[in-house]
C-alpha atoms as a PDB file:
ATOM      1  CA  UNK A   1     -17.679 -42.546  63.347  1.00  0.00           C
ATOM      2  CA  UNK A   2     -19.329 -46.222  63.017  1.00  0.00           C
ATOM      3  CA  UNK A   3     -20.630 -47.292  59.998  1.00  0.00           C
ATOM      4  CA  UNK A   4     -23.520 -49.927  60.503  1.00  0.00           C
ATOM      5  CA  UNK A   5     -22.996 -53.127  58.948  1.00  0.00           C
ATOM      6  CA  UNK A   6     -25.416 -55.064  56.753  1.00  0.00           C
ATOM      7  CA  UNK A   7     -26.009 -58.676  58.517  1.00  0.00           C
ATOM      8  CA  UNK A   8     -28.023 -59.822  56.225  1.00  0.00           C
ATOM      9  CA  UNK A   9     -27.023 -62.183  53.633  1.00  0.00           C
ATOM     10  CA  UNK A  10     -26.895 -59.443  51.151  1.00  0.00           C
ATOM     11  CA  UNK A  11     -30.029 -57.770  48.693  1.00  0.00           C
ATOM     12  CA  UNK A  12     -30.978 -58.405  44.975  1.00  0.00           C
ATOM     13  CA  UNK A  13     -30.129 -55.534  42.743  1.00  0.00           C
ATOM     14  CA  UNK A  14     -33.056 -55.593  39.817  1.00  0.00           C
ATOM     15  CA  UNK A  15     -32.324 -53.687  36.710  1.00  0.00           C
ATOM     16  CA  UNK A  16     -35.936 -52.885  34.580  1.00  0.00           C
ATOM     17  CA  UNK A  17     -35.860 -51.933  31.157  1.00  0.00           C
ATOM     18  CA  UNK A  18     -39.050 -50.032  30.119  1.00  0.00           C
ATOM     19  CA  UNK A  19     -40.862 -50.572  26.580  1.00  0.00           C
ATOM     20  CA  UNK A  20     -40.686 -47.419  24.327  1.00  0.00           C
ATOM     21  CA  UNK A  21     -38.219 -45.470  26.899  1.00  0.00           C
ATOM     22  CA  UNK A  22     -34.693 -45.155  27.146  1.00  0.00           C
ATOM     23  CA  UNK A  23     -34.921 -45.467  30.847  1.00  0.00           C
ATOM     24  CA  UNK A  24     -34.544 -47.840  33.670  1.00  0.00           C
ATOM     25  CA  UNK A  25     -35.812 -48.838  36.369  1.00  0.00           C
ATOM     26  CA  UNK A  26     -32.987 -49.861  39.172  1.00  0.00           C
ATOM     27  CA  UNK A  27     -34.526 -51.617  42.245  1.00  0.00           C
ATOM     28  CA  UNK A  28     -32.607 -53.012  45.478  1.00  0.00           C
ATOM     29  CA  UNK A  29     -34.509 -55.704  47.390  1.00  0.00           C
ATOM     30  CA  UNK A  30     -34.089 -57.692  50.210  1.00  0.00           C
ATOM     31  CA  UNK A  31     -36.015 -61.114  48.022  1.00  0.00           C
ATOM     32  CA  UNK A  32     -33.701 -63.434  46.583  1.00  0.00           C
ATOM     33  CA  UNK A  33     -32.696 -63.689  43.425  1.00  0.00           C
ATOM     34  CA  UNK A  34     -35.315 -66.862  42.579  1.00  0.00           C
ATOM     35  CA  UNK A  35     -37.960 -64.862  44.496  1.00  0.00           C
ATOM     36  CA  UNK A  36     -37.558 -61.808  42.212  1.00  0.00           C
ATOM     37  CA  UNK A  37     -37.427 -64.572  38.859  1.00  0.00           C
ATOM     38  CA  UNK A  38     -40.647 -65.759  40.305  1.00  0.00           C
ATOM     39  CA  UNK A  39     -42.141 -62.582  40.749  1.00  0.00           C
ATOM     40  CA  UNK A  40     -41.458 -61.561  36.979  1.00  0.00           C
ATOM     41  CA  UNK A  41     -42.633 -64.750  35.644  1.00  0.00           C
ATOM     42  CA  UNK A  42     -45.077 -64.887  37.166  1.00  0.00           C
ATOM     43  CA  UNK A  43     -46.578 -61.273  36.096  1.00  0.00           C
ATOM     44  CA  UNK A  44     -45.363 -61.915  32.520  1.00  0.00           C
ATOM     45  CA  UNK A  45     -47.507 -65.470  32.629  1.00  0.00           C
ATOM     46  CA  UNK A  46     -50.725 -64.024  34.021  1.00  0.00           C
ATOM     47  CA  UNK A  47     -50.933 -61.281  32.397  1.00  0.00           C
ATOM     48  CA  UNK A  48     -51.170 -58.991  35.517  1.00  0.00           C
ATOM     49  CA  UNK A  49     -48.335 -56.445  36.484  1.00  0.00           C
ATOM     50  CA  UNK A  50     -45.212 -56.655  38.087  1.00  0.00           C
ATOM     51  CA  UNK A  51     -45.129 -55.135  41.822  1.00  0.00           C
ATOM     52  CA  UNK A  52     -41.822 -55.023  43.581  1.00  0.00           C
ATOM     53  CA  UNK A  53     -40.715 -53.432  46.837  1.00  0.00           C
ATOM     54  CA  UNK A  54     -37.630 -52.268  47.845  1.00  0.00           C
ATOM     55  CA  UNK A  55     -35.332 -52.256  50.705  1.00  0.00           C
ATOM     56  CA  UNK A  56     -36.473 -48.895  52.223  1.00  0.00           C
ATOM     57  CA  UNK A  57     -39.956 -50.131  51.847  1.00  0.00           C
ATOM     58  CA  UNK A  58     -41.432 -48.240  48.479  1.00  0.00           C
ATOM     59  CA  UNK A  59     -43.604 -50.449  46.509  1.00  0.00           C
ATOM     60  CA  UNK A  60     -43.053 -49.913  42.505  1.00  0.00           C
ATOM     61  CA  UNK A  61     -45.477 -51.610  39.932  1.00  0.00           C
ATOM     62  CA  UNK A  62     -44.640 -51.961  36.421  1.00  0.00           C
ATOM     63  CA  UNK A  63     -47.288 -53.161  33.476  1.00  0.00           C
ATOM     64  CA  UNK A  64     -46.174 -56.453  32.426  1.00  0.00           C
ATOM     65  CA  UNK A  65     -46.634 -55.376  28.648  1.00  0.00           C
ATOM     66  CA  UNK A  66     -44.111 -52.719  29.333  1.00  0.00           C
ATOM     67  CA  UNK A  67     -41.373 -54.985  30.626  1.00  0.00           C
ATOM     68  CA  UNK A  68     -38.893 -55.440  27.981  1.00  0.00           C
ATOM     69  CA  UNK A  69     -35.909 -56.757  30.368  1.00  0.00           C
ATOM     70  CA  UNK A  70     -35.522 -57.250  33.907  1.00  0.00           C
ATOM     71  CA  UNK A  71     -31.583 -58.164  35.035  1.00  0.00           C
ATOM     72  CA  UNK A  72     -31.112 -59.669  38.538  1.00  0.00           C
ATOM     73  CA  UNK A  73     -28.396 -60.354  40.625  1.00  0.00           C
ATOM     74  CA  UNK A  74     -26.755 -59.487  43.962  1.00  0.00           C
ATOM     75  CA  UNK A  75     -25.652 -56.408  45.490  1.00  0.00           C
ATOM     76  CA  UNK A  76     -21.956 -55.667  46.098  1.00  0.00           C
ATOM     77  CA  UNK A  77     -21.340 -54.566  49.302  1.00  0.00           C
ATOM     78  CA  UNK A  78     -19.762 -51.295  49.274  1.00  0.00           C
ATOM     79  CA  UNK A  79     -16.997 -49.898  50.709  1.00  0.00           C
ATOM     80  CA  UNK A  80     -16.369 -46.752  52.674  1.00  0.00           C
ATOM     81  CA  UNK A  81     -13.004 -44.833  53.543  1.00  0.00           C
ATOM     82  CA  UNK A  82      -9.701 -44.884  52.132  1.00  0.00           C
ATOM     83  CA  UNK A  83      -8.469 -49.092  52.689  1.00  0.00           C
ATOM     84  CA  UNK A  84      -6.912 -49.908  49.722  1.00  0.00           C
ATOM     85  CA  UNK A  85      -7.967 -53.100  48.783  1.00  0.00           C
END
């Protein structure tokens, strides 16, 4: 068995935290890191909401009055089997 590997230089993990809710929102995209800061600055500036898509291609769109956090940074790659490291 092959396991595909990513090429790419690597995705954004975005962590949301939601006004009034104990949850999160947890987002993996393929924008960098400044693209995602621009995107929430952006939103939070104008007034309008936040709209983010992810690597499989699901858009998600969050109020910008509702945004209480947002944590970016990059994606570890994972590792599969049994190699120690």
């Amino acid at each position: 068995m092959s396991t595909k590997k990513n090429t790419s230089s690597g995705s954004t993990e975005i962590r949301i935290g939601i006004a009034d809710s104990s949850q999160e929102l947890q987002i993996e995209s393929d924008l960098t890191a400044e693209k995602v800061i621009e995107a929430v600055t952006t939103a939070l500036d104008s007034g309008k909401s936040l709209s983010l898509t992810d690597t499989r291609g699901r858009q998600t769109i969050i109020a910008n009055n509702k945004i209480s956090f947002v944590e970016v940074g990059q994606s570890a790659e994972r590792k599969v089997g049994f190699a120690s490291a």
